[in-house]
Protein backbone atom coordinates (compact mmCIF):
# COMPACT_ATOMS: atom_id res chain seq x y z
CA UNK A 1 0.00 0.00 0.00
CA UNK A 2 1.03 3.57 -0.51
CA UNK A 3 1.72 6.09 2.15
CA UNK A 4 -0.69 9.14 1.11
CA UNK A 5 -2.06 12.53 2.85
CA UNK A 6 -5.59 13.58 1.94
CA UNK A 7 -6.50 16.73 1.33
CA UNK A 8 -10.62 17.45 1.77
CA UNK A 9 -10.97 20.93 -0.19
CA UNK A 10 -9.46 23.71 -1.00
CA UNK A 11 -11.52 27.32 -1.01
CA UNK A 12 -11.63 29.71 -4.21
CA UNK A 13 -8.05 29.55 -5.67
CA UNK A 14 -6.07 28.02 -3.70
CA UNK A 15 -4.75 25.19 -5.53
CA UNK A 16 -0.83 26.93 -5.54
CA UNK A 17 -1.62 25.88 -1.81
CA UNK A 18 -2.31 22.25 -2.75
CA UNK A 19 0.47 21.90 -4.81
CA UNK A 20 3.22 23.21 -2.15
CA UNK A 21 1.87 20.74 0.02
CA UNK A 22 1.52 18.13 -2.52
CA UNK A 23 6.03 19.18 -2.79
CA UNK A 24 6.36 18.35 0.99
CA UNK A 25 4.72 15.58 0.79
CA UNK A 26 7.35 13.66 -1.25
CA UNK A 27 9.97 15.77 -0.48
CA UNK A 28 9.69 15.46 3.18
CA UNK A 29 7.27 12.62 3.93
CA UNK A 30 8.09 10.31 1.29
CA UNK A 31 4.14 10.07 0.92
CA UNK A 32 1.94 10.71 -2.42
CA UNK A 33 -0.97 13.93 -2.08
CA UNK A 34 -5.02 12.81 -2.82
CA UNK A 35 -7.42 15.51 -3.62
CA UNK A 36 -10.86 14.92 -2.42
CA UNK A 37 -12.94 17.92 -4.13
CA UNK A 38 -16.64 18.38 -5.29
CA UNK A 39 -15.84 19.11 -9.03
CA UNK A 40 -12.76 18.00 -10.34
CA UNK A 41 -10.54 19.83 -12.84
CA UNK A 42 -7.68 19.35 -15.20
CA UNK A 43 -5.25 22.19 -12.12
CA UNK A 44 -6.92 19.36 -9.41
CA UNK A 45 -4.86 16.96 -11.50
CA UNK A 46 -1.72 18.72 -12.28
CA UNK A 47 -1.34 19.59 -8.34
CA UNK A 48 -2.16 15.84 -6.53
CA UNK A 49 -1.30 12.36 -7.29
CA UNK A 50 -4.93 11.02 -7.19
CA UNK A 51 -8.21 12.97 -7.34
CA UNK A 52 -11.77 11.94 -6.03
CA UNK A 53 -14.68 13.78 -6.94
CA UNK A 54 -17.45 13.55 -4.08
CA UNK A 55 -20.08 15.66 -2.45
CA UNK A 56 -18.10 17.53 0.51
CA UNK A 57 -21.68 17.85 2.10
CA UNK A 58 -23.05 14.21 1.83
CA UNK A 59 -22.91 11.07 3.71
CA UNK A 60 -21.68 8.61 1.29
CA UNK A 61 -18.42 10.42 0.24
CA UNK A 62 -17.12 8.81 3.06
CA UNK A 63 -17.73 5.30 1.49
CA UNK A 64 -16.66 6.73 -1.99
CA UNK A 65 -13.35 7.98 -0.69
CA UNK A 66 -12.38 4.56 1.60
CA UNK A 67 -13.50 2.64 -1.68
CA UNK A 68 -11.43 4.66 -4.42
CA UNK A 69 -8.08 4.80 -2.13
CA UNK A 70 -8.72 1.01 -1.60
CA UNK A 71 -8.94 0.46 -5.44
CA UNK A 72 -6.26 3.01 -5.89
CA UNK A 73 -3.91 0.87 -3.21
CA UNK A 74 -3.39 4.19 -1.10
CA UNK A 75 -3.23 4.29 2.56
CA UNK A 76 -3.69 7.37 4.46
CA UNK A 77 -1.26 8.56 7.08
CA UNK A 78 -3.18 11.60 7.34
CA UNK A 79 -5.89 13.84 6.61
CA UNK A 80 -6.01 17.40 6.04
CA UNK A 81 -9.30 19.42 5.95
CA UNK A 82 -8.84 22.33 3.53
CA UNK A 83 -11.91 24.06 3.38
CA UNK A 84 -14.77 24.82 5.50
CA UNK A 85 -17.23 22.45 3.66
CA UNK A 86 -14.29 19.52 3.83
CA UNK A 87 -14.37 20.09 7.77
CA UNK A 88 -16.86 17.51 8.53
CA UNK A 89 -15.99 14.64 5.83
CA UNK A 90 -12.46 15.41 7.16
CA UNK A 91 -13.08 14.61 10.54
CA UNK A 92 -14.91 11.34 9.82
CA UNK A 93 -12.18 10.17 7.58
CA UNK A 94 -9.52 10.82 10.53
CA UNK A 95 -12.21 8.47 12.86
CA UNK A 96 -12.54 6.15 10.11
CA UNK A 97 -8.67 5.49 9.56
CA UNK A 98 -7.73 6.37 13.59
CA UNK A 99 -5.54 9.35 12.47
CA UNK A 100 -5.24 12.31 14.35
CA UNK A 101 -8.21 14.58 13.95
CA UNK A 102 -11.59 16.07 15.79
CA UNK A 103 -15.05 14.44 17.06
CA UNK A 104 -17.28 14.40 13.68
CA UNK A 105 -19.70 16.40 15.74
CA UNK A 106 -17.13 18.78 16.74
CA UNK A 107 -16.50 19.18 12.79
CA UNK A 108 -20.00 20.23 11.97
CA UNK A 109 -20.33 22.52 14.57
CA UNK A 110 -16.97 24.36 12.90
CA UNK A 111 -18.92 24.60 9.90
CA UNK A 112 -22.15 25.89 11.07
CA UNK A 113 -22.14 29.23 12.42
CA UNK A 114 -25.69 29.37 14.21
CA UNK A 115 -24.77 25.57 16.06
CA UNK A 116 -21.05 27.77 16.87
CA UNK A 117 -23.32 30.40 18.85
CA UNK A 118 -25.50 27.80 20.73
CA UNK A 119 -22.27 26.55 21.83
CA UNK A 120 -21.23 29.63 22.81
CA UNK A 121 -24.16 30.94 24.93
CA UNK A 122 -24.00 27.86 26.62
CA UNK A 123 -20.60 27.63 28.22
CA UNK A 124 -19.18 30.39 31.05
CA UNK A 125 -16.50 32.59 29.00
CA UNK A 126 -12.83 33.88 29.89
CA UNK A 127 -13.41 37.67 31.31
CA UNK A 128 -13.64 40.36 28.50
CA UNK A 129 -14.85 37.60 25.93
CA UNK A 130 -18.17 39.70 25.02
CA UNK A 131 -20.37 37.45 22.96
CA UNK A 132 -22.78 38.20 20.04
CA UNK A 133 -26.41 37.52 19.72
CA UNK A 134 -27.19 35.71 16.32
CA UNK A 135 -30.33 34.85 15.22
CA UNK A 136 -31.48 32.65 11.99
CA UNK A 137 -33.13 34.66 9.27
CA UNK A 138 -35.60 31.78 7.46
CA UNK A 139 -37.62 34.55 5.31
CA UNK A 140 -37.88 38.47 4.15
CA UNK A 141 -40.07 38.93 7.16
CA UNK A 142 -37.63 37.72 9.86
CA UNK A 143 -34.98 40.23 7.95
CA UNK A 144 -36.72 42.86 8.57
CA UNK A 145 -38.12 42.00 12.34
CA UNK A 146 -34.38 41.34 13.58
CA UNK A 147 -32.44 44.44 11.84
CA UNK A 148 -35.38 46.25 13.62
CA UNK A 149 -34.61 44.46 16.96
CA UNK A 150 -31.09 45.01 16.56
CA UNK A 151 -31.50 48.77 16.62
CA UNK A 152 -31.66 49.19 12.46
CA UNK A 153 -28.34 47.61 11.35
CA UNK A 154 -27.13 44.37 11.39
CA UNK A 155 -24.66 41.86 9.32
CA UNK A 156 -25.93 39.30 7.87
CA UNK A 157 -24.19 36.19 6.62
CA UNK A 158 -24.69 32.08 5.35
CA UNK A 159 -24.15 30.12 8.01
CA UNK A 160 -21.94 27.84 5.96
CA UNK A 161 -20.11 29.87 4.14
CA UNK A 162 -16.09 31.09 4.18
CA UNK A 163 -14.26 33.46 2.74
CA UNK A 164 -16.66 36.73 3.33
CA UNK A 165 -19.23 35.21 0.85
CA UNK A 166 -22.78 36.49 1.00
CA UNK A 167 -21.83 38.52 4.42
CA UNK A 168 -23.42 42.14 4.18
CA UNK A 169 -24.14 44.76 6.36
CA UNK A 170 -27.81 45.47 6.59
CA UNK A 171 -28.52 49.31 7.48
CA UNK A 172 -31.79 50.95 7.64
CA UNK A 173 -32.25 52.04 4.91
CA UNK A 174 -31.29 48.50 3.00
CA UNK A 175 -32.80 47.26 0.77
CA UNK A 176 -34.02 43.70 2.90
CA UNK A 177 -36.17 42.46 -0.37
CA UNK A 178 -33.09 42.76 -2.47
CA UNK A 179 -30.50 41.46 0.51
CA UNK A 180 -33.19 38.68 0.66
CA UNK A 181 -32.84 37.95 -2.99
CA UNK A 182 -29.64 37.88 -3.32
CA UNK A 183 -28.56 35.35 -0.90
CA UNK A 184 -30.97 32.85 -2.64
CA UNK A 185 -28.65 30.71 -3.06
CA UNK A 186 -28.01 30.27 1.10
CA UNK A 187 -31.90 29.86 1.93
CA UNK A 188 -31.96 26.46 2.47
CA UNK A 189 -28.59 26.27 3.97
CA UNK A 190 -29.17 28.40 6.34
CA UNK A 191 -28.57 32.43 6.83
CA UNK A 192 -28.10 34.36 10.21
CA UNK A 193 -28.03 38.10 11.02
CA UNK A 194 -25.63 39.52 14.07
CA UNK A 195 -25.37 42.92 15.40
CA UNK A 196 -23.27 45.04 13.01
CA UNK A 197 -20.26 46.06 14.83
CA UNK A 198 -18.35 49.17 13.59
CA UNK A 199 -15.33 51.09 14.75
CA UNK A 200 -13.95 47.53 16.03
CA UNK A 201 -10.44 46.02 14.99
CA UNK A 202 -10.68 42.77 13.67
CA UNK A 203 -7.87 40.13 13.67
CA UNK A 204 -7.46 35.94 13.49
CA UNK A 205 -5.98 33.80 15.94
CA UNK A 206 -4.22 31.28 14.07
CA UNK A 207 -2.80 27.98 15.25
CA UNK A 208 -0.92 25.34 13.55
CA UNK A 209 -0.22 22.29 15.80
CA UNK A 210 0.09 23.89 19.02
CA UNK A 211 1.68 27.14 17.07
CA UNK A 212 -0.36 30.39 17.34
CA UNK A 213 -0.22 34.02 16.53
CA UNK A 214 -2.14 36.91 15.83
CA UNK A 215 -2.83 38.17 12.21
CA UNK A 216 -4.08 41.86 11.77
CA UNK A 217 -6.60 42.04 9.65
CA UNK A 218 -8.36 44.80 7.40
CA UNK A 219 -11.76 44.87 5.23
CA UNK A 220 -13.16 47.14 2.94
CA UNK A 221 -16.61 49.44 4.58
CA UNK A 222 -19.57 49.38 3.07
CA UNK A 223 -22.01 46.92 1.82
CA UNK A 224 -19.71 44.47 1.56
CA UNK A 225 -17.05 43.30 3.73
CA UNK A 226 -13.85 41.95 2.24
CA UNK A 227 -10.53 41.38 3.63
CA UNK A 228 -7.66 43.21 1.68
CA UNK A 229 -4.90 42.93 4.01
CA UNK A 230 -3.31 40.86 6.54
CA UNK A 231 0.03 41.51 8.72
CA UNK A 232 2.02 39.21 10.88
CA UNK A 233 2.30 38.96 13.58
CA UNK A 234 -0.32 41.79 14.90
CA UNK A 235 1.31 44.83 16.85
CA UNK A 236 -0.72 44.82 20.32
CA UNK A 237 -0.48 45.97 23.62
CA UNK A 238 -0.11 43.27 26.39
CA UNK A 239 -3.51 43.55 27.44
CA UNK A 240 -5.30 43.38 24.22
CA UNK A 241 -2.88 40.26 22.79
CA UNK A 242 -4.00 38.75 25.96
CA UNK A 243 -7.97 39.17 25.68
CA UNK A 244 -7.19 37.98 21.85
CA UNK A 245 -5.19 35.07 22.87
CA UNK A 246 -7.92 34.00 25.36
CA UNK A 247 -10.87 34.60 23.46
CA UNK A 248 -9.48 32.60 20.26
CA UNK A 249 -8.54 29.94 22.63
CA UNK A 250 -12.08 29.93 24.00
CA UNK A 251 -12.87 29.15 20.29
CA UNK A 252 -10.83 26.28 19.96
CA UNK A 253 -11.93 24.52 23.32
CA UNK A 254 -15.03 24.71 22.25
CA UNK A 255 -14.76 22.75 19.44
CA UNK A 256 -12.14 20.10 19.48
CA UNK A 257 -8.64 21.01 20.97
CA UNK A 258 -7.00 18.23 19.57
CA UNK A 259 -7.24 19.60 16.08
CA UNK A 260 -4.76 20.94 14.00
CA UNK A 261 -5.46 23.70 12.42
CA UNK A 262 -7.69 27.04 12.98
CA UNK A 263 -8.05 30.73 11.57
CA UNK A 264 -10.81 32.13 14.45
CA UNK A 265 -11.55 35.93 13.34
CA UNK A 266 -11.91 38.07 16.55
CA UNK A 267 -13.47 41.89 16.87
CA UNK A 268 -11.10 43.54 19.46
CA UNK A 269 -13.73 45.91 20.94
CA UNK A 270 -12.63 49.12 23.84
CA UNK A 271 -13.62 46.39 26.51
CA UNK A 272 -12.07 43.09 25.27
CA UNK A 273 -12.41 40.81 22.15
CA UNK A 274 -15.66 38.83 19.74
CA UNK A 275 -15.66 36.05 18.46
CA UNK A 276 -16.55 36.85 14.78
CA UNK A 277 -16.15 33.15 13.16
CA UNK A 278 -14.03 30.01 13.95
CA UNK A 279 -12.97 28.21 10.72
CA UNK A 280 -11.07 24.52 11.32
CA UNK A 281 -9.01 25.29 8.72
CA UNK A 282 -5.71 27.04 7.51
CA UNK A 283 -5.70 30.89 7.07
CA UNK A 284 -6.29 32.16 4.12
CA UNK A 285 -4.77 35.33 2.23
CA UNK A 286 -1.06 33.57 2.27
CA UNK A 287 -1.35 33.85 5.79
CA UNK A 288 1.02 30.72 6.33
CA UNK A 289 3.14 32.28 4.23
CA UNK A 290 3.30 35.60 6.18
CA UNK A 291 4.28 33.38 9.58
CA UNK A 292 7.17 31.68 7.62
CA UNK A 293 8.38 35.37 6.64
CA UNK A 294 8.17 36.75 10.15
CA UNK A 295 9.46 34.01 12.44
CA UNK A 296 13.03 31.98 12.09
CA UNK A 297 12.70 28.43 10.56
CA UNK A 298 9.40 28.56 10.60
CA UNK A 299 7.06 26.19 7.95
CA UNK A 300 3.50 25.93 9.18
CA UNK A 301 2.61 23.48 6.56
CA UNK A 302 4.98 21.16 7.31
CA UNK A 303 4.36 21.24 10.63
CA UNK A 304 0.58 20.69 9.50
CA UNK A 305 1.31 17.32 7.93
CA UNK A 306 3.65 16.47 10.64
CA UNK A 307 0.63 16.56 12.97
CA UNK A 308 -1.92 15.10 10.53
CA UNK A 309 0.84 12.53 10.34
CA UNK A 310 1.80 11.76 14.30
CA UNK A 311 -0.61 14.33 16.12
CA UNK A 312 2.62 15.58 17.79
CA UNK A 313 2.22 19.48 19.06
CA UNK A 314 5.10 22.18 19.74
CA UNK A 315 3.77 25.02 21.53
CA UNK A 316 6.80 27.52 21.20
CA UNK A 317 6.98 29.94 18.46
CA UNK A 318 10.12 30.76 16.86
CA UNK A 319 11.75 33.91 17.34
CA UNK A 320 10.49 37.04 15.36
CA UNK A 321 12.52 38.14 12.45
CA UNK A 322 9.81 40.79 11.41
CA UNK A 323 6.39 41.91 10.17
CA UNK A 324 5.10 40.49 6.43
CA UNK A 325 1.48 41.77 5.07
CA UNK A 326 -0.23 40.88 2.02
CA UNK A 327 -2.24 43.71 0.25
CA UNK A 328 -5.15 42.97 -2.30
CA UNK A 329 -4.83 44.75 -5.59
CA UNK A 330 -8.74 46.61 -6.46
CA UNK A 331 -9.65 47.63 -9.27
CA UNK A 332 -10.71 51.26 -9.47
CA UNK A 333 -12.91 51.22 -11.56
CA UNK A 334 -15.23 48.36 -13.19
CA UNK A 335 -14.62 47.02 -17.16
CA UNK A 336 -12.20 44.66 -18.74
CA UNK A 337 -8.86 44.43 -17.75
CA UNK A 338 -6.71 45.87 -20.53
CA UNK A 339 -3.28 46.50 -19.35
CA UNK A 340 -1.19 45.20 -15.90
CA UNK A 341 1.26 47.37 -14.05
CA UNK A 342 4.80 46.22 -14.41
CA UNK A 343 4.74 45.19 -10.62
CA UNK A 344 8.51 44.00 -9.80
CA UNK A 345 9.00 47.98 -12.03
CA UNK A 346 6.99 49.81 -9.77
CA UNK A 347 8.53 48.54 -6.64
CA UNK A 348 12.53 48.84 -7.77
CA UNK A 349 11.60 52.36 -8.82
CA UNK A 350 9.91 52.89 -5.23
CA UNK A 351 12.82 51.61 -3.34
CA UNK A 352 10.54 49.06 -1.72
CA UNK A 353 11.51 45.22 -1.72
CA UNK A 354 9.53 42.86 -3.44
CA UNK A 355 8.52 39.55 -2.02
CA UNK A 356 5.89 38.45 -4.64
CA UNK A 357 3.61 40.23 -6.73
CA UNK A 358 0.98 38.64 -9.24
CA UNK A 359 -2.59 39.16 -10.97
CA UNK A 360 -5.11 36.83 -10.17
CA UNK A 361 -7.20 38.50 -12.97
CA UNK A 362 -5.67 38.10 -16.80
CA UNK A 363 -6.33 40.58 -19.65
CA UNK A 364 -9.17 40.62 -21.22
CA UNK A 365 -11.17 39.60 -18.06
CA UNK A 366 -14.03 41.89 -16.69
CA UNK A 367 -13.07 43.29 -13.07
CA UNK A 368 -15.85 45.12 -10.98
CA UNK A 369 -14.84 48.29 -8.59
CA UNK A 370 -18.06 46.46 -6.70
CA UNK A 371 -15.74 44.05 -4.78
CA UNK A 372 -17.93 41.48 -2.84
CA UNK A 373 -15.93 38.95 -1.68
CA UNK A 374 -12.29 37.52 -1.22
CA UNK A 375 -12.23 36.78 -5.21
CA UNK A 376 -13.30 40.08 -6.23
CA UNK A 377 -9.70 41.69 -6.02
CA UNK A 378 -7.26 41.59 -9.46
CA UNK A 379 -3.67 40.71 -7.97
CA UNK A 380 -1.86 40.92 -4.82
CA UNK A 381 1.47 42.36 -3.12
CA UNK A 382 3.20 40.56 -0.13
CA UNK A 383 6.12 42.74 1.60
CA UNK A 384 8.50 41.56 4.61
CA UNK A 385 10.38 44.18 6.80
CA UNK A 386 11.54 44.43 10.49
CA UNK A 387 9.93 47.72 11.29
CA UNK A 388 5.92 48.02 11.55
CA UNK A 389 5.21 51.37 10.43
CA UNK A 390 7.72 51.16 6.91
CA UNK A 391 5.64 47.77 6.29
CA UNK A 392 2.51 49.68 6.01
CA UNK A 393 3.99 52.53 4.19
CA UNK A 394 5.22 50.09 1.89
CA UNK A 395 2.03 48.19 1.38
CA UNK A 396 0.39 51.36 0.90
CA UNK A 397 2.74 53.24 -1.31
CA UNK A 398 3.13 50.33 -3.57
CA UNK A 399 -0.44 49.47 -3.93
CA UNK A 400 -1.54 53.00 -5.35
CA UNK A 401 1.15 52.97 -8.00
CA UNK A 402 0.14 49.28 -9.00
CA UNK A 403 -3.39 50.16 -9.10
CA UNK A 404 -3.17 53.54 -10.30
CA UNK A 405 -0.69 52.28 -13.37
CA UNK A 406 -3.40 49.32 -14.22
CA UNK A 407 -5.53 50.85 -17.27
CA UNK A 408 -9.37 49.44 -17.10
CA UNK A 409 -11.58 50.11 -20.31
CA UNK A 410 -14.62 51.23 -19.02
CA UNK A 411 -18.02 49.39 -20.53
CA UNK A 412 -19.55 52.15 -20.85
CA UNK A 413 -18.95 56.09 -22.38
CA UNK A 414 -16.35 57.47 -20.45
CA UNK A 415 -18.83 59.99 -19.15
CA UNK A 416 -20.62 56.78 -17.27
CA UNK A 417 -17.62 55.58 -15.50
């Protein structure tokens, strides 16, 4: 039989992700990479040694998975849930082949938010954990009755979804029959409205087999909310790293401590910290990839597979070498792509060093100044330095010139843009 990892999902685009850990696996493991995904593809393919197509969601992908590595004469060493709808079937594979991993039920509590909120209300909470009220939204009526009970606002979200997909912020003058409409397609999954919370700070609390940190997080106002940058490690005072630390460890105890990885989003509010959403998962946003920037000898994915591998845990983080951030790349204004900025250009001719630079949107594709989501933006930047504030000068600085030096051609007159 041969040694293999299984990967359960990966969200939006990150198959690059796949494929690095698809390298470690042989490199470092000696052990061949399955990709268990709903819809497979000719990049699912080129980045894992065997792909199974199954429904994340339903029961008998389980039996579909044990029966294809059987026929395939693969046997897991470990399994690594990728995305938030792989959580579950992730977790009952680990039972199923006694490799380290979480309680099933655990699992499906880390993918539903509304069951993560029962949990929460239930159990006594570190001091200056301040918890939110959610409440399910089943119809247009029960919009409307719970922004009104929550004061006018709210923020609404699926209550399976990742990656800032269908969240809005619902204001009073919204309007709920169009909000309503267009998260048709989360209806009978399930939807859930929260207080909207405004002038907090948000940031993750992300662990890696006993590993954790603090990312810093920002989103773009509005409508819609959508991360566009991340920096690691956060810069905190003592008390707030300590009501973050506690409240994203509150997180993980309540769903399964013995698993190995999670990327909890936190509000840090004037009197102590929310808990926003606790994905079983790795970070997005390259946010692995900003820890292994900042901290000496530092690989969170390898230490990933080593605990998906042996369930082993090291608790000390390596010492810091530095902040890293990743900035998102919008478009300014909506049309087709027609023209890139010379990235690697722009930054020589700033004085600012380069990590990696890239367009997630090609020419010739239509990019919308309406971003909605995570996959809205057109590229990214990621920069590494030792001092704080010349990071976020440098994000900044760069950024505008990229984005600025980008030509869009508009759909409409130019008068219309």
């Amino acid at each position: 039989m041969t040694p293999c990892f299984v990967i359960v999902g990966y969200n939006n685009v990150r198959i690059y992700d796949v494929a690095k850990l698809r390298q470690l696996a042989h490199g470092r493991f000696d052990c061949q990479l399955v990709l268990v995904v709903e819809r497979a593809s000719l990049q699912d393919w080129q980045a894992a040694d065997l792909v199974i197509q199954a429904e994340l969601g339903q029961s008998p992908a389980l039996a579909r998975v044990c029966e294809t590595l059987a026929d395939a004469a693969m046997s897991p060493v470990g399994i690594l849930p990728f995305s938030d709808r792989g959580v579950p079937l992730g977790a009952m594979l680990a039972q199923h082949y006694r490799l380290p991993g979480a309680r099933p039920e655990a699992a499906l509590a880390g993918l539903d938010k509304g069951r993560f909120r029962a949990m929460e209300a239930e159990v006594p909470a570190p001091d200056h954990y301040l918890p939110l009220t959610a409440r399910a939204i089943d119809s247009l009526a029960s919009l409307v009755a719970t922004r009104e009970a929550f004061g006018g606002t709210g923020f609404i979200k699926p209550v399976a979804e990742g990656n800032s997909r269908g969240c809005m912020a619902v204001h009073e003058d919204t309007d709920c029959a169009a909000v309503w409409e267009e998260l048709a397609p989360y209806h009978a999954s399930g939807i859930m409205m929260e207080p909207l919370i405004e002038g907090a700070r948000e940031f993750s609390w992300d662990y890696v087999a006993g590993c954790r940190w603090l990312t810093e997080k920002h989103t773009t106002q509005g409508e819609y909310r959508a991360e566009y940058q991340q920096i690691v490690p956060a810069r905190l005072t003592p008390e707030q790293t300590r009501w973050l630390n506690q409240a994203g460890g509150f997180m993980r105890r309540l769903l399964a401590e013995e698993w190995g990885a999670y990327h909890n989003e936190l509000f840090l509010r004037e009197q102590g910290a929310s808990a926003v959403e606790s994905n079983m998962r790795p970070a997005g946003m390259h946010i692995w990839d900003l820890a292994a920037l900042s901290f000496e000898a530092f690989d969170p994915w390898q230490r990933w597979l080593h605990w998906a591998r042996t369930g082993q845990t090291h608790t000390a983080l390596p010492r810091q070498l530095g902040y890293s951030g990743i900035r998102m790349l919008r478009p300014r204004q909506s049309g087709t792509l027609s023209r890139q900025a010379d990235i690697p250009r722009l930054a020589l001719s700033l004085g600012i060093t380069l990590h990696q630079g890239g367009y997630s949107k090609a020419v010739g594709e239509r990019v919308s100044a309406r971003v909605t989501d995570n996959g809205g933006f057109m590229g990214q930047i990621v920069l590494h330095h030792a001092d704080y504030p010349t990071l976020l000068a440098w994000l900044d600085t760069l950024a505008d010139a990229i984005e600025a030096d980008t030509e869009i051609a508009c759909d409409q007159p130019v008068v219309h843009c």
